[in-house]
C-alpha atoms as a PDB file:
ATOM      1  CA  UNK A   1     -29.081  39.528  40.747  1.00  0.00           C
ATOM      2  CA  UNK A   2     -28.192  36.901  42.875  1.00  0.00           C
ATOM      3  CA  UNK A   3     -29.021  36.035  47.207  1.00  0.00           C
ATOM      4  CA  UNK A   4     -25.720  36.149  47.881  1.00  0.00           C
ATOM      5  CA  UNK A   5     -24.629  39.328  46.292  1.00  0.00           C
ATOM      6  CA  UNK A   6     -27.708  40.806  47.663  1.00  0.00           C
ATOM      7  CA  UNK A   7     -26.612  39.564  51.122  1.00  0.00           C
ATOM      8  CA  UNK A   8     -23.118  42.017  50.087  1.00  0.00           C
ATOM      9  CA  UNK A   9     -25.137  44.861  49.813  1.00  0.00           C
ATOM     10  CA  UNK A  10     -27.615  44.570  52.691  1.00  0.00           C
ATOM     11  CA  UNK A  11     -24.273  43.942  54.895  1.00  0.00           C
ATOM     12  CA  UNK A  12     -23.096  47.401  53.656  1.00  0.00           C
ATOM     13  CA  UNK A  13     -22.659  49.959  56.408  1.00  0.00           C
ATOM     14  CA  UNK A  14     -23.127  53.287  55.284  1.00  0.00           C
ATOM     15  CA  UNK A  15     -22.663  55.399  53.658  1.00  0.00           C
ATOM     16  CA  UNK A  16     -20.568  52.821  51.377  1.00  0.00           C
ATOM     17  CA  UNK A  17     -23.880  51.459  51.178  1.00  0.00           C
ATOM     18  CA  UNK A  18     -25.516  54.621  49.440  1.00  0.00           C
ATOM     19  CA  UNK A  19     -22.602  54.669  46.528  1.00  0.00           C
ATOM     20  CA  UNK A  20     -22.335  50.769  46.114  1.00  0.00           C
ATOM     21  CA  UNK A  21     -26.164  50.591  45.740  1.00  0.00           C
ATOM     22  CA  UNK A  22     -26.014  53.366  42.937  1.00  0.00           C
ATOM     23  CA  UNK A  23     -23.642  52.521  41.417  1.00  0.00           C
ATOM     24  CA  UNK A  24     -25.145  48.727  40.975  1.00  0.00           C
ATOM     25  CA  UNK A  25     -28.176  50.129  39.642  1.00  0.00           C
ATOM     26  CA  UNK A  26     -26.331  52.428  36.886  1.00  0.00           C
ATOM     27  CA  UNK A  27     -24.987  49.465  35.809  1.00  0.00           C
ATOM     28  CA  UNK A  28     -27.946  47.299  35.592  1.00  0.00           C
ATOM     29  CA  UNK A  29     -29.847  50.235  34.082  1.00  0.00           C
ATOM     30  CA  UNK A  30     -26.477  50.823  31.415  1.00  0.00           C
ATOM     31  CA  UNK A  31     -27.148  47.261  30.237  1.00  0.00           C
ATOM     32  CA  UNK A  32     -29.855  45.133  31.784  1.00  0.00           C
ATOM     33  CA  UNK A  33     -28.141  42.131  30.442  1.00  0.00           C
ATOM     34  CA  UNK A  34     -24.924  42.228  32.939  1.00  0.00           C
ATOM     35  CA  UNK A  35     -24.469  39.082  34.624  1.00  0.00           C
ATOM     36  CA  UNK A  36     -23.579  39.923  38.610  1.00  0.00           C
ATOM     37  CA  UNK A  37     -21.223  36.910  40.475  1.00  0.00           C
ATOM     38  CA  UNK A  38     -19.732  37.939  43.695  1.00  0.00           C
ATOM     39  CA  UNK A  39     -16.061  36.819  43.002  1.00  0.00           C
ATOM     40  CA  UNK A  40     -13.059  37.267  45.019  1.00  0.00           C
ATOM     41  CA  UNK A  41     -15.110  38.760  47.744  1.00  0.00           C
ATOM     42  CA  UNK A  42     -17.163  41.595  45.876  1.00  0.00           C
ATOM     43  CA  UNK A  43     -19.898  42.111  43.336  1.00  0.00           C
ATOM     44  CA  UNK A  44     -18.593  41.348  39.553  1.00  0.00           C
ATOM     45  CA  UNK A  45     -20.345  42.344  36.182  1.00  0.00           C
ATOM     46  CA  UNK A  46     -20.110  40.218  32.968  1.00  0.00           C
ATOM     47  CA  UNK A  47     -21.297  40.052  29.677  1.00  0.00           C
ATOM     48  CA  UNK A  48     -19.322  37.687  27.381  1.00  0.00           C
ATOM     49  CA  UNK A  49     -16.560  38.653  30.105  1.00  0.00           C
ATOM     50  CA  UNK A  50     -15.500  39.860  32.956  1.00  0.00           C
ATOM     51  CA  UNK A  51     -16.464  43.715  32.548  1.00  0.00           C
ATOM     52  CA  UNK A  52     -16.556  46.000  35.953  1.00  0.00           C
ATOM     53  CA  UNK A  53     -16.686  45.450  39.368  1.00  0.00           C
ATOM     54  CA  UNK A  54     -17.567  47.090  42.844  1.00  0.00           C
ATOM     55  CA  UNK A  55     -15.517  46.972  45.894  1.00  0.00           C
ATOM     56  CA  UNK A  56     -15.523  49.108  48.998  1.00  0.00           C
ATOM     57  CA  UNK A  57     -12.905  50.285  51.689  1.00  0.00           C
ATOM     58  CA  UNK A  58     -12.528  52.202  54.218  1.00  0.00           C
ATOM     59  CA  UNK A  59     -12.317  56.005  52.870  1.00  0.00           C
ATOM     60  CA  UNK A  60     -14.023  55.131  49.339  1.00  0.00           C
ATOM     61  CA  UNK A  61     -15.914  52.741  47.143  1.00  0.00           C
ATOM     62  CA  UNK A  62     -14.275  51.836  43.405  1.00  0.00           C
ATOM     63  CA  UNK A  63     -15.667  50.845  40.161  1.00  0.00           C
ATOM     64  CA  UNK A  64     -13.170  48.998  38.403  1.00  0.00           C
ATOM     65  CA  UNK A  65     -12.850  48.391  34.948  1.00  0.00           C
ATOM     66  CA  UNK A  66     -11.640  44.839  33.538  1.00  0.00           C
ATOM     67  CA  UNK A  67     -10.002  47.075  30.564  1.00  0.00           C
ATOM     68  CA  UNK A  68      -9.988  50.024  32.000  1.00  0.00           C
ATOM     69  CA  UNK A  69      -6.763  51.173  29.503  1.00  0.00           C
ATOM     70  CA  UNK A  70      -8.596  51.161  26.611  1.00  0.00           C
ATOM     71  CA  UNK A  71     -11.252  53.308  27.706  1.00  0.00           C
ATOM     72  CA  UNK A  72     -11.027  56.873  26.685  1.00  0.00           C
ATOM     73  CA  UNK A  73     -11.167  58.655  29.884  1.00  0.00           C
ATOM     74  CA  UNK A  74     -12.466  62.573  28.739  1.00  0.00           C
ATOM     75  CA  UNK A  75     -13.609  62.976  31.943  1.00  0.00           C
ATOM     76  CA  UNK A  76     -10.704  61.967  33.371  1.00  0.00           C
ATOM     77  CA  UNK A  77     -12.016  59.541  36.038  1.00  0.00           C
ATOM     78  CA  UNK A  78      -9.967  56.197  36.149  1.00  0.00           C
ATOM     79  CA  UNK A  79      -6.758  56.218  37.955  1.00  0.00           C
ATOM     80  CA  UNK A  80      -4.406  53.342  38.187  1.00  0.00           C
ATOM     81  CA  UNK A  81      -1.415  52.354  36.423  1.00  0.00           C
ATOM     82  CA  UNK A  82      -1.621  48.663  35.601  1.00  0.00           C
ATOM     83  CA  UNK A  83      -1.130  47.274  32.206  1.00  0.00           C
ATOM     84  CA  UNK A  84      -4.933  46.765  31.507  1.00  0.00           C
ATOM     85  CA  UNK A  85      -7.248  47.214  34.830  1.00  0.00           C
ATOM     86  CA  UNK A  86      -8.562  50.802  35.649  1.00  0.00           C
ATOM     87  CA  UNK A  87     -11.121  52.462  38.814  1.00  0.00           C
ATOM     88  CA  UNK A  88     -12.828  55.150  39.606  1.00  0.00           C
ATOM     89  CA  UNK A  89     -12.651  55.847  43.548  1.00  0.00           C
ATOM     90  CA  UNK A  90     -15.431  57.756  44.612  1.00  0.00           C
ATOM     91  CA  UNK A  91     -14.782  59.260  48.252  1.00  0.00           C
ATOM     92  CA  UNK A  92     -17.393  58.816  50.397  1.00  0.00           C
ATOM     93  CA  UNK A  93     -18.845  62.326  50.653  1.00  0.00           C
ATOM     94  CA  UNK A  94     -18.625  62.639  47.217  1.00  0.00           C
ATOM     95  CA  UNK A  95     -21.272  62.496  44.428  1.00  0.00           C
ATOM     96  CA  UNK A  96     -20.916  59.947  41.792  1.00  0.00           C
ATOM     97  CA  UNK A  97     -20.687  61.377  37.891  1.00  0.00           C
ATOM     98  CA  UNK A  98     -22.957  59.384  36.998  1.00  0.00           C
ATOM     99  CA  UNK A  99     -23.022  60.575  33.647  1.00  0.00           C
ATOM    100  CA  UNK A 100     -19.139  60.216  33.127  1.00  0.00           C
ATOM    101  CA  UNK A 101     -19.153  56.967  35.261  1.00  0.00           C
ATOM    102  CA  UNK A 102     -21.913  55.003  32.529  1.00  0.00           C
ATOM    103  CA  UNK A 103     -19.939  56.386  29.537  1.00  0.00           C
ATOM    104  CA  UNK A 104     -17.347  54.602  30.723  1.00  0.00           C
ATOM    105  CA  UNK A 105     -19.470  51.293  31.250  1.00  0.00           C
ATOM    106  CA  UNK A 106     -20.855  51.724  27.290  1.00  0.00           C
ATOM    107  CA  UNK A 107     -17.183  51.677  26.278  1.00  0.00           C
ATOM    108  CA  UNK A 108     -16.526  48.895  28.753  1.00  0.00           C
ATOM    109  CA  UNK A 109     -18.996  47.179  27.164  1.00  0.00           C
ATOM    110  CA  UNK A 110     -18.168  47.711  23.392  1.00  0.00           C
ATOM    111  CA  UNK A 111     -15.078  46.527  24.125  1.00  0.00           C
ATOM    112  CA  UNK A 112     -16.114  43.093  25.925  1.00  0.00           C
ATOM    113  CA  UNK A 113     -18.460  42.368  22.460  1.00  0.00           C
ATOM    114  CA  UNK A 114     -14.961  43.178  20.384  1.00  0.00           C
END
C-alpha cells in the first residue's frame, strides 16, 4: 500500500469511508499479493494486470471488475453492460456480501493469471 493511496482513504468522508476501507482490506486479505496504484483518480488492484478497482460517489461506493463479463455472477452482484468491465455498487447503508463480493475477486484473479 502506497502514501498516496493511503492519503485517498484518510480523505474519505463517511460513511464511504467505512465501505471503501472494507472493501480494500477484503481484497488485500483475498490475495496479499495485489499491487494497489491510485490511477485515474481512485485506488487500482493488479496482479499481472489491471484486476479491480474502488471508486466512490455520492449515493454509493463500486468495486469494479477489469473483466467483470467473464465472471460468473451466482450471486448476481455486478451490473453494467459494457463489453468487458463489470461493478458492484454497494449503497451506502448497505452491508457489503462480503462473501459473494471475494468470490468474485478469486475469479477475477484466475482470470488475470489466464
Amino acid at each position: 500500500m502506497t502514501n498516496t493511496v493511503d492519503t485517498w482513504f484518510d480523505e474519505l468522508a463517511e460513511p464511504q469511508g467505512r465501505l471503501l476501507s472494507e472493501l480494500r482490506e477484503l481484497i488485500h486479505d483475498t490475495d496479499s499479493g495485489f499491487v494497489e496504484t491510485l490511477k485515474w483518480g481512485q485506488p487500482c488492484y493488479s496482479l499481472n494486470h489491471l484486476v479491480c478497482y474502488l471508486q466512490k460517489a455520492k449515493g454509493h461506493v463500486v468495486i469494479g471488475f477489469q473483466h467483470g463479463a467473464n465472471l460468473a455472477d451466482t450471486d448476481r452482484l455486478l451490473v453494467g453492460e459494457g463489453k468487458t468491465m463489470r461493478h458492484v455498487k454497494i449503497g451506502l447503508t448497505d452491508m457489503i456480501d462480503r462473501e459473494g463480493v471475494r468470490s468474485l475477486i478469486r475469479q477475477a484473479i484466475e482470470f488475470d493469471c489466464r
